[in-house]
Protein backbone atom coordinates (compact mmCIF):
# COMPACT_ATOMS: atom_id res chain seq x y z
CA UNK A 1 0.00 0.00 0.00
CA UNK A 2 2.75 2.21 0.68
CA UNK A 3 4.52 2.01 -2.88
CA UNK A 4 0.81 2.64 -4.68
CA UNK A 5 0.28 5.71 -1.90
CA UNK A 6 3.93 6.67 -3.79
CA UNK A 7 3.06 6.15 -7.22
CA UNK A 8 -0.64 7.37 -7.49
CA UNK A 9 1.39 10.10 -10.17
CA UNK A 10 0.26 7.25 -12.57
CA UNK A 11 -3.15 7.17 -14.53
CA UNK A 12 -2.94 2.93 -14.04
CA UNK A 13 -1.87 2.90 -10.11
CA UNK A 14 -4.87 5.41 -9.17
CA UNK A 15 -7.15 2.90 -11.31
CA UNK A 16 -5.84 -0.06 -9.47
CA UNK A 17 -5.74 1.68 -5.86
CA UNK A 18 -9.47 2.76 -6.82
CA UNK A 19 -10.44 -1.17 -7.40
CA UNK A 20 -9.34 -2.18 -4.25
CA UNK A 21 -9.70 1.03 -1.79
CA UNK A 22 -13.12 -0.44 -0.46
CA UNK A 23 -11.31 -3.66 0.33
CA UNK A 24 -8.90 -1.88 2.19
CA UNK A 25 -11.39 0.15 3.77
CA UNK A 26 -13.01 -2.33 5.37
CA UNK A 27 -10.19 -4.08 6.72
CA UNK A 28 -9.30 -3.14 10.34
CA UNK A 29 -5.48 -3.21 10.00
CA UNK A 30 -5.33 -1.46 6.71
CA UNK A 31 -7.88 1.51 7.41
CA UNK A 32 -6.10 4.38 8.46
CA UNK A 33 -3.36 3.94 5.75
CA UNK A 34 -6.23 3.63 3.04
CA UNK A 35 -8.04 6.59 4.17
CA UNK A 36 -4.59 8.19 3.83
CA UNK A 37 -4.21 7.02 -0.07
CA UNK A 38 -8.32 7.88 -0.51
CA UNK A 39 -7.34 11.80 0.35
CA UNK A 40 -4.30 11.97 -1.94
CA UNK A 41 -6.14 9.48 -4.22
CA UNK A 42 -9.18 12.50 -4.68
CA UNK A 43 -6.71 15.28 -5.33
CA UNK A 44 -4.44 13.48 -8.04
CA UNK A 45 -7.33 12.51 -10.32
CA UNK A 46 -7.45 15.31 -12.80
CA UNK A 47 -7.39 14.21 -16.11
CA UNK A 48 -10.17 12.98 -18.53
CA UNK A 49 -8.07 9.64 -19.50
CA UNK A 50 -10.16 6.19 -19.36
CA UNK A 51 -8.15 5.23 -16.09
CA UNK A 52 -8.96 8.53 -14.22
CA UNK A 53 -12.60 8.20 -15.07
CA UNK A 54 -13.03 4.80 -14.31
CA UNK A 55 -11.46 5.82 -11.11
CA UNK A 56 -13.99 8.12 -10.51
CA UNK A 57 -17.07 5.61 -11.66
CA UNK A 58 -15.14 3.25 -8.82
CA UNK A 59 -15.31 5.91 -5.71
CA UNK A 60 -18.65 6.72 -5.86
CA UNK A 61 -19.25 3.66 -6.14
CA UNK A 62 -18.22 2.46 -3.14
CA UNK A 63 -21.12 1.41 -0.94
CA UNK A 64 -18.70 0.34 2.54
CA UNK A 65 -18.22 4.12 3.45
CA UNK A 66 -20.15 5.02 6.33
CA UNK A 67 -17.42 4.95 8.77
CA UNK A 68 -15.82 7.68 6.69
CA UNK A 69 -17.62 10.99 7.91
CA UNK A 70 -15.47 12.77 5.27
CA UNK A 71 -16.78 10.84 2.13
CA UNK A 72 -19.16 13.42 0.95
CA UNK A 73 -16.44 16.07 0.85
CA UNK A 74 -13.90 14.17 -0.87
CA UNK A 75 -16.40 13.40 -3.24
CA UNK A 76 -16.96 17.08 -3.75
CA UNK A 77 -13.61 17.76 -4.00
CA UNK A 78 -13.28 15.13 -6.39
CA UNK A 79 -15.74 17.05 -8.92
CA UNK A 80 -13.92 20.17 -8.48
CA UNK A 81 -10.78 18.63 -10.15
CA UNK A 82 -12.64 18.81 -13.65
CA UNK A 83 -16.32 18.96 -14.69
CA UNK A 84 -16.57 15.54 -16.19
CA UNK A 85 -16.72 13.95 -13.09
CA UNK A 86 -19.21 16.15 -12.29
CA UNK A 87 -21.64 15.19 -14.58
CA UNK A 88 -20.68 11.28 -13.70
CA UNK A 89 -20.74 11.57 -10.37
CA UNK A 90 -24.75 13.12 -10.58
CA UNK A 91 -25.72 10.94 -12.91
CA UNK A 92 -24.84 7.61 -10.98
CA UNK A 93 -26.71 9.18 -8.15
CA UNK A 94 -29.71 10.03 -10.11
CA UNK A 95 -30.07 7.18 -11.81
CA UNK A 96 -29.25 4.61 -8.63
CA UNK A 97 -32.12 6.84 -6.82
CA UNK A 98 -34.31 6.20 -9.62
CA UNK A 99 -33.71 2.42 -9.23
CA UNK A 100 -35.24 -0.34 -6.77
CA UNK A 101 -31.68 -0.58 -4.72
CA UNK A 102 -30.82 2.42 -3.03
CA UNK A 103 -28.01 3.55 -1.20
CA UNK A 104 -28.79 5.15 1.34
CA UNK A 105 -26.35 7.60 1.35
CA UNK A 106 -26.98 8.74 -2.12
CA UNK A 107 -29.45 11.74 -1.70
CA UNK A 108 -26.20 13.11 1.08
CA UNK A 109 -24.10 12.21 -1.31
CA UNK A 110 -26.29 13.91 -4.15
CA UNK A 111 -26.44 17.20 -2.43
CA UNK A 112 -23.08 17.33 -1.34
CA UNK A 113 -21.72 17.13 -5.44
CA UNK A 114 -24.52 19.37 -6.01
CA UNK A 115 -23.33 22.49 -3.54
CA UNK A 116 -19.50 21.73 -5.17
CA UNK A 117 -21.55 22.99 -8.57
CA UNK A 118 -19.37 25.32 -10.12
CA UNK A 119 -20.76 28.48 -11.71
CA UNK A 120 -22.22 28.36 -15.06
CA UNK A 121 -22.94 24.59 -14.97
CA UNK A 122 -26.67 24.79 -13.26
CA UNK A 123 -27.91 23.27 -16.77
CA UNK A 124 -26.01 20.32 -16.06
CA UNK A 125 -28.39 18.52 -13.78
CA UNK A 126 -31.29 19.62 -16.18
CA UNK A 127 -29.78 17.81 -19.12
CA UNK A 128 -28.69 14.85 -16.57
CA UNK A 129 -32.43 14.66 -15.63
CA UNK A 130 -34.02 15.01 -18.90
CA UNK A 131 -31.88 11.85 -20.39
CA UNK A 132 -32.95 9.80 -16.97
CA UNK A 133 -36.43 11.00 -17.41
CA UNK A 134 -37.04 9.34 -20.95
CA UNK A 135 -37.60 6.48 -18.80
CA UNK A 136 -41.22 7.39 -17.29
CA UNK A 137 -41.21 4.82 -14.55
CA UNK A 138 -37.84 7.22 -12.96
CA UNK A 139 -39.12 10.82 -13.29
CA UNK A 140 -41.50 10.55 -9.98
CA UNK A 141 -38.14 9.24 -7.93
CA UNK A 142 -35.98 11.75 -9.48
CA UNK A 143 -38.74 14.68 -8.27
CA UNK A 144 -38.96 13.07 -5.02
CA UNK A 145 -35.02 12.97 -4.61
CA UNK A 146 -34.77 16.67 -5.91
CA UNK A 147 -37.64 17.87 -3.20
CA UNK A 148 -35.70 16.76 -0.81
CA UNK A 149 -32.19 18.16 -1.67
CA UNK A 150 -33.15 21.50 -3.28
């Protein structure tokens, strides 16, 4: 873990560390040291290459983080690195609120990307919504989720 927490510089080791932080996590012994590599791990994604983006598809994905009180900001600072992640990052909510198997921490999770908005990109979440909406059944979830964050 130490080596990767070295070498997250590369596109490939923050995809790799991102497969395997909610392993490590979860695991007693490592923790600490992985919440370590999760901080860095937010701030060195910056680029729009395949690797950083499926790094970002992998962290907010992960569903083990309710001992981490910090998620939601690092998150948030996550999406500040570059506005593609953004748009990921409020999709995936969106569209897991709209489905039968929630996280619960979504709609937290949701509003904490949302207040990271940068100016200028409020028509974001409107396309977001519109392409999640052409699906019927999903547009009374997505007004119930938005009632309660907005």
């Amino acid at each position: 873990m130490a080596v990767m927490q070295q070498t997250l510089m590369y596109p490939s080791v923050r995809q790799i560390v991102s497969e395997k932080m909610e392993l490590w996590l979860s695991h007693p012994s490592h923790s600490t040291t992985a919440l370590q590599i999760l901080h860095t791990l937010c701030t060195a994604v910056t680029t729009d290459t395949e690797a950083d983006l499926t790094v970002v598809d992998n962290l907010v994905r992960m569903r083990s983080v309710k001992s981490l009180g910090s998620y939601g900001e690092l998150i948030a600072k996550l999406v500040a690195n570059n506005p593609a992640y953004l748009s990921r990052c409020l999709e995936y909510y969106l569209a897991q609120e709209a489905q039968q198997t929630k996280n619960p921490a979504n709609t937290k999770h949701f509003a904490m990307v949302w207040k990271a908005l940068p100016e200028g990109h409020e028509d974001l979440l409107a396309t977001i919504i519109q392409a999640l909406a052409a699906d019927c059944s999903r547009l009374a979830v997505i007004h119930q989720l938005l009632k309660r964050v907005l």
